[in-house]
Protein backbone atom coordinates (compact mmCIF):
# COMPACT_ATOMS: atom_id res chain seq x y z
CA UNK A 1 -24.34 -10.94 14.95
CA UNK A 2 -21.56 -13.15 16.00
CA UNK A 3 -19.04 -11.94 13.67
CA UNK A 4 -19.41 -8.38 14.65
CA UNK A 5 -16.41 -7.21 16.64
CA UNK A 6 -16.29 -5.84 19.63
CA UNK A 7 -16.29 -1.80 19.90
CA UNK A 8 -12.43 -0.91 20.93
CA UNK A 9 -12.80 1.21 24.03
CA UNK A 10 -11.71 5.02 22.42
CA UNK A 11 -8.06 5.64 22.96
CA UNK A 12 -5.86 8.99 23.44
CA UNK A 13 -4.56 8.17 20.24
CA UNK A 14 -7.22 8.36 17.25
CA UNK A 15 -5.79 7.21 13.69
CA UNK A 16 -6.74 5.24 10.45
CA UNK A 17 -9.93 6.29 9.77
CA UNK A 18 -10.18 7.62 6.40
CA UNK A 19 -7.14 6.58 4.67
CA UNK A 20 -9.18 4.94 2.39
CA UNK A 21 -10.66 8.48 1.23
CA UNK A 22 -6.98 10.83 0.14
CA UNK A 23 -8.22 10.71 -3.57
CA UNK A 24 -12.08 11.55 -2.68
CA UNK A 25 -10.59 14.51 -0.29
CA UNK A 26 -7.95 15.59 -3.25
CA UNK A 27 -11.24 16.14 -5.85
CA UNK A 28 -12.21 19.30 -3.47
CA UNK A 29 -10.32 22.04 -2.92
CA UNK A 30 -7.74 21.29 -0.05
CA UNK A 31 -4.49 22.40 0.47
CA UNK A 32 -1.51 20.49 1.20
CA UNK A 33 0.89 21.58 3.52
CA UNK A 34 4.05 21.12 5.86
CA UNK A 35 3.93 21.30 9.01
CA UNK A 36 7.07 21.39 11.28
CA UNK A 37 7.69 19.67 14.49
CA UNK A 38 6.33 21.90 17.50
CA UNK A 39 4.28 24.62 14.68
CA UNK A 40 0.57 25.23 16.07
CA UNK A 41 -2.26 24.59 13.67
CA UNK A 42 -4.41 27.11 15.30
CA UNK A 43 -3.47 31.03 16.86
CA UNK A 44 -4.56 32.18 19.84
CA UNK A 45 -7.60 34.44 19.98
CA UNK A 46 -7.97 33.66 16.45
CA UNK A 47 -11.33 31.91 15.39
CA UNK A 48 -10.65 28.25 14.06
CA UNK A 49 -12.59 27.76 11.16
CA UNK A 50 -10.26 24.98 9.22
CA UNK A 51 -9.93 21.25 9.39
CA UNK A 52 -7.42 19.04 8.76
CA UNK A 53 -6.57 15.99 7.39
CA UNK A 54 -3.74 14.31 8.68
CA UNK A 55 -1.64 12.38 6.28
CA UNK A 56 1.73 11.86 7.65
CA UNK A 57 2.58 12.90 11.29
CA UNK A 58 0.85 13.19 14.74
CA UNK A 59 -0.80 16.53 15.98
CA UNK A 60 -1.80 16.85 19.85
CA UNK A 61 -4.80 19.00 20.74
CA UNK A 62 -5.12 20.91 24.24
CA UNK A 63 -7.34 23.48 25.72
CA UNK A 64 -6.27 26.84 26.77
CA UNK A 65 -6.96 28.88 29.54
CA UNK A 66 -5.38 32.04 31.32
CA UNK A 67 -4.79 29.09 34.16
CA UNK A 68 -2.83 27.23 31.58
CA UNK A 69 -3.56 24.25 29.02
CA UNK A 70 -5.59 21.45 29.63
CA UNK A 71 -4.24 18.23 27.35
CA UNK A 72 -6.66 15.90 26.06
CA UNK A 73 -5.32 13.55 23.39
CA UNK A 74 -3.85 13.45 19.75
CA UNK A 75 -4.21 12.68 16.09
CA UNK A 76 -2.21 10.77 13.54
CA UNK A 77 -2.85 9.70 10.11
CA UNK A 78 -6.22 9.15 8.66
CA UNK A 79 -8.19 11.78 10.55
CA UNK A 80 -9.61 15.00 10.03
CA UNK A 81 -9.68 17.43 12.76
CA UNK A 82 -11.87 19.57 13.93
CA UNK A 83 -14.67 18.66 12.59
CA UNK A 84 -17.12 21.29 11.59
CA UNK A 85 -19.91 22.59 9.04
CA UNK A 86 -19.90 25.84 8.83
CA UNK A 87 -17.76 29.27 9.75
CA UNK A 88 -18.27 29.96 13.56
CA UNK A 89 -18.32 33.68 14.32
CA UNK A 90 -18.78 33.00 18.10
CA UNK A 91 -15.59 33.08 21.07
CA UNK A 92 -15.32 30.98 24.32
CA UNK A 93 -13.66 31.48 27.03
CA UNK A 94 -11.08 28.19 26.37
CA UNK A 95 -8.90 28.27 23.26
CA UNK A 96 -8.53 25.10 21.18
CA UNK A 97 -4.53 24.60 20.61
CA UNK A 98 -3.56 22.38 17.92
CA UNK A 99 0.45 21.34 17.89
CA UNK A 100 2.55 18.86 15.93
CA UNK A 101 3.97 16.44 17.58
CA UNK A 102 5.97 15.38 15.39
CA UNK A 103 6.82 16.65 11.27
CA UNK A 104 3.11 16.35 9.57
CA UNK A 105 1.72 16.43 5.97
CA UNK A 106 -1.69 17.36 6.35
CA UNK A 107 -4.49 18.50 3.70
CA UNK A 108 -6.18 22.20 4.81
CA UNK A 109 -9.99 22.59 4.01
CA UNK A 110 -12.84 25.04 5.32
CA UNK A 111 -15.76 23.68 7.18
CA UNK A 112 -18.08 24.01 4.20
CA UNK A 113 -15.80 22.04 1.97
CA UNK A 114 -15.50 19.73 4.68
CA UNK A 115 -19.19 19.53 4.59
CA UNK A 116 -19.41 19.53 0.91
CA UNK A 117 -17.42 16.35 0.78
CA UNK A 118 -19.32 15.27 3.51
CA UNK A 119 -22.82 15.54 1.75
CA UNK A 120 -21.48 14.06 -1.41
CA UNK A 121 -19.80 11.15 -0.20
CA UNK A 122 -21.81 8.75 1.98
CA UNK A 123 -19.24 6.40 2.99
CA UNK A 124 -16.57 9.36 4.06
CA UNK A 125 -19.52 10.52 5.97
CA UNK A 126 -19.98 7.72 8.08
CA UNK A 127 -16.28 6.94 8.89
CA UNK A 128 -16.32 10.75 9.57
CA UNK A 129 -19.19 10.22 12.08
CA UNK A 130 -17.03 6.96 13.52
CA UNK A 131 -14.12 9.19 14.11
CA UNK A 132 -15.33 12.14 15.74
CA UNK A 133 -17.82 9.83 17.71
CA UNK A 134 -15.00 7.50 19.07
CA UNK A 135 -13.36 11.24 19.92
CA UNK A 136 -16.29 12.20 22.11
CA UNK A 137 -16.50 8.71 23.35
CA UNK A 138 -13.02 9.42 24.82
CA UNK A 139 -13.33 12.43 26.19
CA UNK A 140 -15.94 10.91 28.06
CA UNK A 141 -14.02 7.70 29.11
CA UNK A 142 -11.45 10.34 29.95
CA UNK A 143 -13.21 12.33 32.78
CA UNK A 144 -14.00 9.45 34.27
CA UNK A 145 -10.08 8.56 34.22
CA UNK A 146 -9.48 11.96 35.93
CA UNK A 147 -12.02 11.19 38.64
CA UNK A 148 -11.38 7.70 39.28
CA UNK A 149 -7.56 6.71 38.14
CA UNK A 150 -4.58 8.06 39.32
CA UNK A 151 -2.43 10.27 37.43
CA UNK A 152 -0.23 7.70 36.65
CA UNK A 153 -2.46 5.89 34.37
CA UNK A 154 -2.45 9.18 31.98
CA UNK A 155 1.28 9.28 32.57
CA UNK A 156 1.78 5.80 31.64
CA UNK A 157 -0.77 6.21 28.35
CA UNK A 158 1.01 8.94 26.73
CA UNK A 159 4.50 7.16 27.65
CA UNK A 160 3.11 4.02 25.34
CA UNK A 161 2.16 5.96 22.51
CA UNK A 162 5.13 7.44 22.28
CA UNK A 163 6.97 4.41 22.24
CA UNK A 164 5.23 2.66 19.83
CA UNK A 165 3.85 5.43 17.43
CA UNK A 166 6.00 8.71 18.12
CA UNK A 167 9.27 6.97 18.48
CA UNK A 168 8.87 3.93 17.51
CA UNK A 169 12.63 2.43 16.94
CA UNK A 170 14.07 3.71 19.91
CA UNK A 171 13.08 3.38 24.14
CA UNK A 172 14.61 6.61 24.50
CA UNK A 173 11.75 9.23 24.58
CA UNK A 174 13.02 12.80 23.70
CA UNK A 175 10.65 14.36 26.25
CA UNK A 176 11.78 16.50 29.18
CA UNK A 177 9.53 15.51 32.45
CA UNK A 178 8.47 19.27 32.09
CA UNK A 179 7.18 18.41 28.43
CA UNK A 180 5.56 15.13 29.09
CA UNK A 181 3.97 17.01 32.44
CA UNK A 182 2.31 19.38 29.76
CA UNK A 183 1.00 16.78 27.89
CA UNK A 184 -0.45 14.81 30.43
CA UNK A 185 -1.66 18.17 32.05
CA UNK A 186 -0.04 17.01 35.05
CA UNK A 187 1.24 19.11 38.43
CA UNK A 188 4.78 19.09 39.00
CA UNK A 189 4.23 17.33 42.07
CA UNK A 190 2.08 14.38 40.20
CA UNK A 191 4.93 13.79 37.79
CA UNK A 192 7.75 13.37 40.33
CA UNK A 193 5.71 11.17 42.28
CA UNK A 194 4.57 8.90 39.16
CA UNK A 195 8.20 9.06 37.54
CA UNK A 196 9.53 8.02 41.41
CA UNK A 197 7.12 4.51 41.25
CA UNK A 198 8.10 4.00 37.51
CA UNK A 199 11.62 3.88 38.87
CA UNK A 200 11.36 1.86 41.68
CA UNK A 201 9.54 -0.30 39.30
CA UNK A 202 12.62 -0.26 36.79
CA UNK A 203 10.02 0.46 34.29
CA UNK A 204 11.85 3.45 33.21
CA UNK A 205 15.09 5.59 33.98
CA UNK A 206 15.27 9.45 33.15
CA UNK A 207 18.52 11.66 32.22
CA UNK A 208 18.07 15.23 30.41
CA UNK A 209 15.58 15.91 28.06
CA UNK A 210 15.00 12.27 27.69
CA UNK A 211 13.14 9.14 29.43
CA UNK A 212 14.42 5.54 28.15
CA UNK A 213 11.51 2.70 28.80
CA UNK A 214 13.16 0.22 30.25
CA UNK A 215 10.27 -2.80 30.63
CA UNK A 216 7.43 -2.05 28.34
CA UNK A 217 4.84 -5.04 29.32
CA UNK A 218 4.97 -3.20 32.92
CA UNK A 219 4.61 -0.06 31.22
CA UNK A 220 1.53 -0.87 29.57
CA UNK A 221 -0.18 -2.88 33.14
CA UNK A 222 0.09 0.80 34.61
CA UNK A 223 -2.00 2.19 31.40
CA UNK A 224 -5.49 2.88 31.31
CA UNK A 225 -8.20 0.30 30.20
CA UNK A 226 -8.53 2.33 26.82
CA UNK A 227 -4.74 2.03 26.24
CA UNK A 228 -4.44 -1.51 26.75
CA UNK A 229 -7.97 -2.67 24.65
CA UNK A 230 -6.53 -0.98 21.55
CA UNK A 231 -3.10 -3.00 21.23
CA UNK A 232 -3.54 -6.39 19.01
């Protein structure tokens, strides 16, 4: 028991689980596809019945609503996603939105095949199962984020992964403070008063369309527990 690790706290990011797996996933019948920069994976009021594999590139998923989107976290190599069984035939009232962050080469499959592989592959199974459990496990840690942390924290989170897995040889940050306000699924109002104390900080300076980190170790003391547990 004393060589067991300790469990990494879930993070907004989620990548590397089934690398291992490409050639098991290629046997089945999968298709690989481009996917450009800002495309959406899914349609609105279109039924989702198709996972992906993520090979290259980082997706980000959201929930929509008449209200707006709600932003909850994103994807990058080595995971499928969404994870499902069979073909729904049922509607909610929230849409799940799928979007590229960034250029992706990802592997299309139905549920059932993604079952199918599933069933005949024990190990892919279980890494599966560690995936899309570590994904609930954050949208749990998440809520209580929302309830108990600031704004900022979320702010701060997605700021970090850009820098280190979006955009990873530059501090400038292509994002608008619109854009990154979508992603965090933050108020106008929330973003202008976290990018104000990241300023005053001289964590980070802002011009158009772009955000340049300007300290990262203070960057990543404003992130969230999750955030900081999964850097080594």
């Amino acid at each position: 028991m004393a060589d067991i690790e300790p469990h990494i706290i879930p993070s907004i990011y989620l990548a590397n689980y089934l690398n291992d797996f490409e050639d098991v996933i290629l046997n089945y019948e999968v298709q690989k596809t481009q996917i450009r920069k800002g495309s959406y994976l899914t349609q609105y009021g279109v039924i989702n019945n198709t996972a992906y594999y993520i090979k290259n590139g980082i997706v980000h998923l959201s929930l929509g609503h008449e209200q707006g989107k709600k932003s909850l976290n994103m994807f990058g190599p080595g995971t499928i996603f969404p994870v499902g069984v069979e073909i729904h035939e049922f509607r909610v009232e929230y849409e799940m939105i799928i979007q590229a962050l960034t250029d992706c080469e990802v592997y299309k499959m139905s549920y059932p095949t993604l079952k199918k592989i599933a069933t005949e592959n024990g190990t892919f199974a279980g890494e599966l199962l560690r995936e899309n459990c570590d994904f609930i496990g954050y949208m749990f840690f998440d809520s209580i984020n929302q309830t108990f942390e600031p704004c900022l924290a979320r702010i701060c989170d997605i700021l970090y992964h850009y820098l280190t897995k979006v955009h990873p040889l530059s501090a400038k940050i292509p994002l608008s403070q619109s854009e990154l306000a979508s992603i965090a699924g933050a108020s106008t109002a929330q973003m202008e008063r976290s990018i104000r104390i990241l300023k005053k900080e001289g964590i980070l300076d802002t011009s158009r369309k772009q955000i340049e980190i300007l300290d990262e170790e203070k960057l990543l003391a404003h992130c969230t527990l999750g955030m900081r547990s999964n850097i080594i």
